[in-house]
Protein backbone atom coordinates (compact mmCIF):
# COMPACT_ATOMS: atom_id res chain seq x y z
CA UNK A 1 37.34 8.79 4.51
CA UNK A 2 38.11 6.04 7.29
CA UNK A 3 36.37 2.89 7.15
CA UNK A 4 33.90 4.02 9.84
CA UNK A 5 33.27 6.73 8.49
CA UNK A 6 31.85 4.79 5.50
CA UNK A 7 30.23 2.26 7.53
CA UNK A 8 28.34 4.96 9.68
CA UNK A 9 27.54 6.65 6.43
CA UNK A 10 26.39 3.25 5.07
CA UNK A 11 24.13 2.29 8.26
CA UNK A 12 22.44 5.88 7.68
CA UNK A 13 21.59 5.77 4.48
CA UNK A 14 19.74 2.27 5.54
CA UNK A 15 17.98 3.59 7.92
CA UNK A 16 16.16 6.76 5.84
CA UNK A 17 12.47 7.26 5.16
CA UNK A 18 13.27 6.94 1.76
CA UNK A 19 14.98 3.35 1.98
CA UNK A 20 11.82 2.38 4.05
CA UNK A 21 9.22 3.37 1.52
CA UNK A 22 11.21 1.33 -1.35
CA UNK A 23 10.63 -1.10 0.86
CA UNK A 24 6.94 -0.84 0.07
CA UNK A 25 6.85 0.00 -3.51
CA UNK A 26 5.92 -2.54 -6.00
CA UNK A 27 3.19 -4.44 -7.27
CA UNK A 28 0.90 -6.12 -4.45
CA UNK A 29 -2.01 -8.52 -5.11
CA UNK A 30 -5.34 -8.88 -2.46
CA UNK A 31 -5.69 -11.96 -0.95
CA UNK A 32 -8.29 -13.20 -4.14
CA UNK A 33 -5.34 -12.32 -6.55
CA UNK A 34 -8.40 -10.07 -8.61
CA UNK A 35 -6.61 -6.59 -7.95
CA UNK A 36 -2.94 -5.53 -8.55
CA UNK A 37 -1.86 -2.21 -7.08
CA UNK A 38 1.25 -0.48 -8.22
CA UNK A 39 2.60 1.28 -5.17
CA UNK A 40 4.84 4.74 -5.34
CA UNK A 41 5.85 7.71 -4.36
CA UNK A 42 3.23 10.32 -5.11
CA UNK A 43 4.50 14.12 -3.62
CA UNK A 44 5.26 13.80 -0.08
CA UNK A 45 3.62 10.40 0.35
CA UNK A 46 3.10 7.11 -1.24
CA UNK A 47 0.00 5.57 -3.33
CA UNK A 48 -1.33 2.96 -4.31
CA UNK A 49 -3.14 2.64 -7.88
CA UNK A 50 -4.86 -0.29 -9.57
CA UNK A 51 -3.35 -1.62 -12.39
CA UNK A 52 -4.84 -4.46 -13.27
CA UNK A 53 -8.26 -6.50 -12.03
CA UNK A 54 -10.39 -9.19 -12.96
CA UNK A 55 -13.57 -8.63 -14.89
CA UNK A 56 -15.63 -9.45 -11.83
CA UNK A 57 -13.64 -6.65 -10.11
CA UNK A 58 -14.11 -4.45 -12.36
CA UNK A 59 -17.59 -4.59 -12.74
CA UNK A 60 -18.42 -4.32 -8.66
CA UNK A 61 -16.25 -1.60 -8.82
CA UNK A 62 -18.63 -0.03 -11.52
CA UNK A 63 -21.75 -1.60 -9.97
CA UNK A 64 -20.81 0.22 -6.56
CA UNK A 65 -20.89 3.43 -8.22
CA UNK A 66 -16.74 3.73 -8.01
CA UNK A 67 -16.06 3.77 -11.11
CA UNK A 68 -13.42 2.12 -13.31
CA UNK A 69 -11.06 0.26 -11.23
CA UNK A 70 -8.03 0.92 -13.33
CA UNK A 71 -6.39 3.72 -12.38
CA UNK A 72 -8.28 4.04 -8.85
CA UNK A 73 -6.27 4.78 -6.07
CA UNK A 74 -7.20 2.07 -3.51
CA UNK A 75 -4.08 3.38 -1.23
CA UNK A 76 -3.41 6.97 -0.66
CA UNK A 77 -1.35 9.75 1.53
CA UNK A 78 0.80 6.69 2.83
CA UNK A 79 3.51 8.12 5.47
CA UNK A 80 5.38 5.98 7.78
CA UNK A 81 4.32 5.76 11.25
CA UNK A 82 7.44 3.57 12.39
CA UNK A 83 9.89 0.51 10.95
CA UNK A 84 7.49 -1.31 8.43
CA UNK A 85 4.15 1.19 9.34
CA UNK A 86 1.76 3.06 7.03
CA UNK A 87 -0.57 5.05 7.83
CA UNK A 88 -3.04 6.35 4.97
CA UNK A 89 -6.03 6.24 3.41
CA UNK A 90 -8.11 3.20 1.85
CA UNK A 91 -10.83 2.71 -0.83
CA UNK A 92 -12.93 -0.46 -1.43
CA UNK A 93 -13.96 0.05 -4.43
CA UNK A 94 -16.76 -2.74 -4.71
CA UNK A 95 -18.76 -1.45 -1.66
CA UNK A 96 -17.28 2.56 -2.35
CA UNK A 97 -15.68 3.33 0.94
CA UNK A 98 -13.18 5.38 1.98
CA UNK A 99 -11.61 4.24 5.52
CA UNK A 100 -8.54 5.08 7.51
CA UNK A 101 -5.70 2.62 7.33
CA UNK A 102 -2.91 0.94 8.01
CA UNK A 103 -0.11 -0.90 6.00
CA UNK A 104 2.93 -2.80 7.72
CA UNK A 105 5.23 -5.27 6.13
CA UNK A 106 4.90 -8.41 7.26
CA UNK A 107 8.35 -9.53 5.28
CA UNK A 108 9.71 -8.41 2.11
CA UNK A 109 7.21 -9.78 0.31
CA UNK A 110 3.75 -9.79 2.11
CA UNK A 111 2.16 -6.63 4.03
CA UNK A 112 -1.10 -6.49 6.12
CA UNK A 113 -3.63 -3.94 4.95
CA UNK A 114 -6.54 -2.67 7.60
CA UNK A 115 -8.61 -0.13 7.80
CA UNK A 116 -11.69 0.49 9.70
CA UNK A 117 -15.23 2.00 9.09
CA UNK A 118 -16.75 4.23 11.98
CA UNK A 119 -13.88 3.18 14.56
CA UNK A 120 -15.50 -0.35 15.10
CA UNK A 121 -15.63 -2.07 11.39
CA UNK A 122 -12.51 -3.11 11.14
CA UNK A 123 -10.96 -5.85 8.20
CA UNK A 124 -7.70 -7.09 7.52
CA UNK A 125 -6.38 -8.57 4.20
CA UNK A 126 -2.63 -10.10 3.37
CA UNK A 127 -1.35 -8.81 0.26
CA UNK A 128 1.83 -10.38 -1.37
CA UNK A 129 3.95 -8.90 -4.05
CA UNK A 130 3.95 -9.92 -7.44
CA UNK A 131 6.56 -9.90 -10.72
């Protein structure tokens, strides 16, 4: 192989879906540093689980009727919708809610979660990446 043809190969294999979702996976932390989410692949798409939460969390979580936050998947059927985009699904676990969302990487170590209720209650959180 010529040296182009590695360094085409190379620029390729930077650019695939699957180098772009690595980019996402990892632990991530909300904004109050009370929820850790382990994100990975899961079939076609990526998810995003609890791992770890604060006993307040927890217990909203339980109060809300959610359930136990451990093991909850707060981030679901993530696919990329363009260089650094998510789309998905979201659960808030203290108020119960399921919401359509959006994920994109802010750098390589802080993303922007949204999602919106009925089209017109929207929120917006910075998570960062822990460990």
């Amino acid at each position: 192989m010529n040296r182009y043809s590695i360094l085409a190969a190379a620029t390729l294999s930077l650019a695939s879906p699957a180098s772009a979702a690595s980019l996402l996976e990892g632990h991530w932390t909300n904004p109050q540093e009370n929820v850790v989410v382990h994100i990975a692949p899961c079939g076609a798409a990526l998810c995003g689980r609890a791992i770890s939460g604060s006993p307040r969390a927890k217990a909203k979580a339980i109060k809300s009727g959610a359930g136990n936050l451990i093991g909850a998947a707060l981030m679901k059927d993530l696919v990329p919708t363009g260089a650094g985009q998510w789309k998905g699904s979201m659960f808030v676990p203290d108020h119960n809610i399921h919401a359509p969302g959006t994920i994109r990487m802010v750098d390589a170590n802080l993303i922007r979660v949204s999602g919106c209720v009925l089209s017109f209650i929207c929120k917006s959180q910075m998570w960062k990446r822990v460990g």
